[in-house]
C-alpha atoms as a PDB file:
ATOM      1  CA  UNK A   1     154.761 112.928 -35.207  1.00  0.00           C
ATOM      2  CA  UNK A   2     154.900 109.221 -35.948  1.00  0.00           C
ATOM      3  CA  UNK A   3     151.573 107.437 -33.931  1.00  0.00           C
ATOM      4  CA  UNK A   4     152.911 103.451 -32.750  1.00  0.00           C
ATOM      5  CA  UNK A   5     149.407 102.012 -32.406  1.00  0.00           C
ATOM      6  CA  UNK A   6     147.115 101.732 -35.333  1.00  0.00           C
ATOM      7  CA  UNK A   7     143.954 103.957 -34.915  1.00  0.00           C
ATOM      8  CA  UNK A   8     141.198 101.778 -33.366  1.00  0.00           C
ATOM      9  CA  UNK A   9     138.006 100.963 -35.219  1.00  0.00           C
ATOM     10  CA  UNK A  10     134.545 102.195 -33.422  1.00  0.00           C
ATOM     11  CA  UNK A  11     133.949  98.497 -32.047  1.00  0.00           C
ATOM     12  CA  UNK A  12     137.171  98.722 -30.116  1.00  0.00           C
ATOM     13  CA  UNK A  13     136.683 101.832 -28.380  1.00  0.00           C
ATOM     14  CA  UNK A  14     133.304 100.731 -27.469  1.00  0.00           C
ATOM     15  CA  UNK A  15     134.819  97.025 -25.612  1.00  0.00           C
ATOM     16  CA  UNK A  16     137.556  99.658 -24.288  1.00  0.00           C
ATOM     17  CA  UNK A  17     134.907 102.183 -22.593  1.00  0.00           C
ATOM     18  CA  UNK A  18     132.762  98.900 -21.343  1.00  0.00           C
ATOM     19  CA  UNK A  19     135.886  97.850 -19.412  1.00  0.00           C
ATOM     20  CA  UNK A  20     136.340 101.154 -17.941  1.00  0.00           C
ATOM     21  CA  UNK A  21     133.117 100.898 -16.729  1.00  0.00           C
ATOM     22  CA  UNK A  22     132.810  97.840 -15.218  1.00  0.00           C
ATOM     23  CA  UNK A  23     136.163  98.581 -13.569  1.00  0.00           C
ATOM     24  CA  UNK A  24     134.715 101.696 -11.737  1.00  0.00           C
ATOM     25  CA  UNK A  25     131.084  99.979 -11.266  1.00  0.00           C
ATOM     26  CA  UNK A  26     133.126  97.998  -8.731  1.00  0.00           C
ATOM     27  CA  UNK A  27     133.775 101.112  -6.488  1.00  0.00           C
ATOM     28  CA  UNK A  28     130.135 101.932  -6.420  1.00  0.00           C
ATOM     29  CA  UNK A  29     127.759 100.530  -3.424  1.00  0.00           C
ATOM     30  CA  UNK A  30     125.224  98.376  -4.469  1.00  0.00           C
ATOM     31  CA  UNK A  31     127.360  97.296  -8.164  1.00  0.00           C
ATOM     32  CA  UNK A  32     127.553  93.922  -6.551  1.00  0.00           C
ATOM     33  CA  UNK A  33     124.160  92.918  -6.805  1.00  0.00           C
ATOM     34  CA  UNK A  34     123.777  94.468 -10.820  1.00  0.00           C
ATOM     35  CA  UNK A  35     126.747  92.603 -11.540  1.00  0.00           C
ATOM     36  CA  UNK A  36     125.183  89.369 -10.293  1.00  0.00           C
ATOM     37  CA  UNK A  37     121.322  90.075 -12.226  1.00  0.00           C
ATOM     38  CA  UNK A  38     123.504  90.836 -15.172  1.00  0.00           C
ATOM     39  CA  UNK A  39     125.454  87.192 -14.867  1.00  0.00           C
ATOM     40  CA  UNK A  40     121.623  85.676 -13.972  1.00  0.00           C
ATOM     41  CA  UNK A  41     120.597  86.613 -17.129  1.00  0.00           C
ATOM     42  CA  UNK A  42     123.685  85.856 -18.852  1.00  0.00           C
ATOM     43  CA  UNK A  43     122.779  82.143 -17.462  1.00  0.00           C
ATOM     44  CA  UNK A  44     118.943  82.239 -17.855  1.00  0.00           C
ATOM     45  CA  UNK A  45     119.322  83.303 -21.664  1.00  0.00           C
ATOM     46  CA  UNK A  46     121.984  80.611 -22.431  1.00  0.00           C
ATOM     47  CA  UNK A  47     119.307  78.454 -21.209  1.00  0.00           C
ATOM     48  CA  UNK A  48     116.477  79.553 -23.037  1.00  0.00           C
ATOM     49  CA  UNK A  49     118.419  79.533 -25.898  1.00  0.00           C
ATOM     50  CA  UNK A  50     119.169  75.944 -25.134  1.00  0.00           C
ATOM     51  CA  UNK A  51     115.856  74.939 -25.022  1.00  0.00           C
ATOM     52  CA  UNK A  52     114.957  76.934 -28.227  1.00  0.00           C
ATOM     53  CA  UNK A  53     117.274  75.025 -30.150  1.00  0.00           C
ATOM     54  CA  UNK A  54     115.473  71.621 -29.224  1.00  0.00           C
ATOM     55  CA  UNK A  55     112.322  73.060 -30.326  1.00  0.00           C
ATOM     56  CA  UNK A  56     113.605  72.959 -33.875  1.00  0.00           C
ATOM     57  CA  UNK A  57     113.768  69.246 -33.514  1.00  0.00           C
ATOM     58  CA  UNK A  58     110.277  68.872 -32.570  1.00  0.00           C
ATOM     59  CA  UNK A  59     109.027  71.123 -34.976  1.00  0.00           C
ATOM     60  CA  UNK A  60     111.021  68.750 -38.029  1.00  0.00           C
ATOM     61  CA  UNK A  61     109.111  65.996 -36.371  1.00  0.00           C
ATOM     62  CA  UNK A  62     105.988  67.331 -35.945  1.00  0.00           C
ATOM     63  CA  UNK A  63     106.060  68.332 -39.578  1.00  0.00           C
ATOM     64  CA  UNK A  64     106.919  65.023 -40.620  1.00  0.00           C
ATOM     65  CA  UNK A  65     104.135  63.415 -38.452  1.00  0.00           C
ATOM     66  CA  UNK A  66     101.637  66.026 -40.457  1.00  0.00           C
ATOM     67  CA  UNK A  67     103.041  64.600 -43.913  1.00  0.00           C
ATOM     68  CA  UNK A  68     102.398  60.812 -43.024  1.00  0.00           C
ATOM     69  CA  UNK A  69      98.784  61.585 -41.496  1.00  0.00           C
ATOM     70  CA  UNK A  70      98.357  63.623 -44.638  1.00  0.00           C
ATOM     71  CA  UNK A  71      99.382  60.778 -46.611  1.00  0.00           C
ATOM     72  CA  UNK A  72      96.942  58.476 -44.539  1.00  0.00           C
ATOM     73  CA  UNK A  73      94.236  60.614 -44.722  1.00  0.00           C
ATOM     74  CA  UNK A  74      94.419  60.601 -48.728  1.00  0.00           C
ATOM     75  CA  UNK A  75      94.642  56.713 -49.226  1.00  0.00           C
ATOM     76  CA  UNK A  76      91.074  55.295 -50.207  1.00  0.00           C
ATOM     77  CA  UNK A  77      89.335  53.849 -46.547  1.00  0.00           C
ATOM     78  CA  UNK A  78      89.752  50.085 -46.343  1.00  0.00           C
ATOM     79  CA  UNK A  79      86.833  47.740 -45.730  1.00  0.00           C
ATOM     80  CA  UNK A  80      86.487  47.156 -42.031  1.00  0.00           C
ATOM     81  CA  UNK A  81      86.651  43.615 -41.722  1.00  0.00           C
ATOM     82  CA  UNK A  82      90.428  42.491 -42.503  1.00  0.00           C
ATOM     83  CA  UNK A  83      90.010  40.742 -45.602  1.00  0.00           C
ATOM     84  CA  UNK A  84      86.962  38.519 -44.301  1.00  0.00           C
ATOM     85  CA  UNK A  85      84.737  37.848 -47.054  1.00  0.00           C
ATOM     86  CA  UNK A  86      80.714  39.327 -45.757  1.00  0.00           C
ATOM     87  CA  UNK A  87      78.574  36.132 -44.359  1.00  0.00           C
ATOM     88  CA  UNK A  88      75.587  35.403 -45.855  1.00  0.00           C
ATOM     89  CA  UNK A  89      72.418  36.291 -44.102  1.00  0.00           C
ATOM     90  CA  UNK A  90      71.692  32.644 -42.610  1.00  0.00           C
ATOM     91  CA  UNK A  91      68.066  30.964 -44.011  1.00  0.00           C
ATOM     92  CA  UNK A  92      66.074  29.473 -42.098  1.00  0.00           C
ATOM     93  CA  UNK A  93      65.775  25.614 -43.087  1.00  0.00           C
ATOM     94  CA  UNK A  94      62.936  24.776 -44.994  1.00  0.00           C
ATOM     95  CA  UNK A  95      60.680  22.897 -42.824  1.00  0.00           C
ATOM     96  CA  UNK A  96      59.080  19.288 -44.515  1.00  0.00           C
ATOM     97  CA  UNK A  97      55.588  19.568 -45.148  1.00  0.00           C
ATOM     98  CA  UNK A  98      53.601  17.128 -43.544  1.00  0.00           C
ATOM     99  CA  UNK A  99      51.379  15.166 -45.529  1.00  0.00           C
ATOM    100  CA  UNK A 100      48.149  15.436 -45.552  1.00  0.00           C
ATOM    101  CA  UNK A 101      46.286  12.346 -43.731  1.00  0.00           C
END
């Protein structure tokens, strides 16, 4: 007894028995409207993935935003004027004695 198809691994048998079920879903009432929640959430999950995917984005730049307001937090504070030198408090001019009469 010579076999003319190779024996099939377990993950073939498997996609071969999912076939033969969907094909005889189909004859049962009602398979329609599984099949359809199962393509829904085929869709909806493609699109959260999607949007998953730009979250790793964000994160990178949220991560760098942390390092430069690190960076800005550690730098010595500046003076608050911007490079103004301080006024002197203003005296009051010295007012001439009058003399006496």
């Amino acid at each position: 007894m010579t076999r003319t198809q190779p024996p099939k691994d377990l993950l073939s048998r498997f996609a071969d028995l999912g076939e033969e079920a969907m094909n005889r879903l189909a004859d049962v009432p009602g398979a329609n409207r599984l099949v359809e929640m199962t393509n829904q959430s085929r869709q909806r999950l493609d699109d959260i993935q999607k949007r998953l995917r730009g979250l790793d984005v964000l994160e990178q730049r949220v991560a760098e935003l942390e390092k430069r307001l690190e960076a800005l937090e550690k730098k010595p504070a500046r003076a608050a004027t911007t490079g103004a030198k301080p006024r002197a408090a203003a005296k009051k001019p010295a007012t001439p004695k009058k003399p006496p009469a």
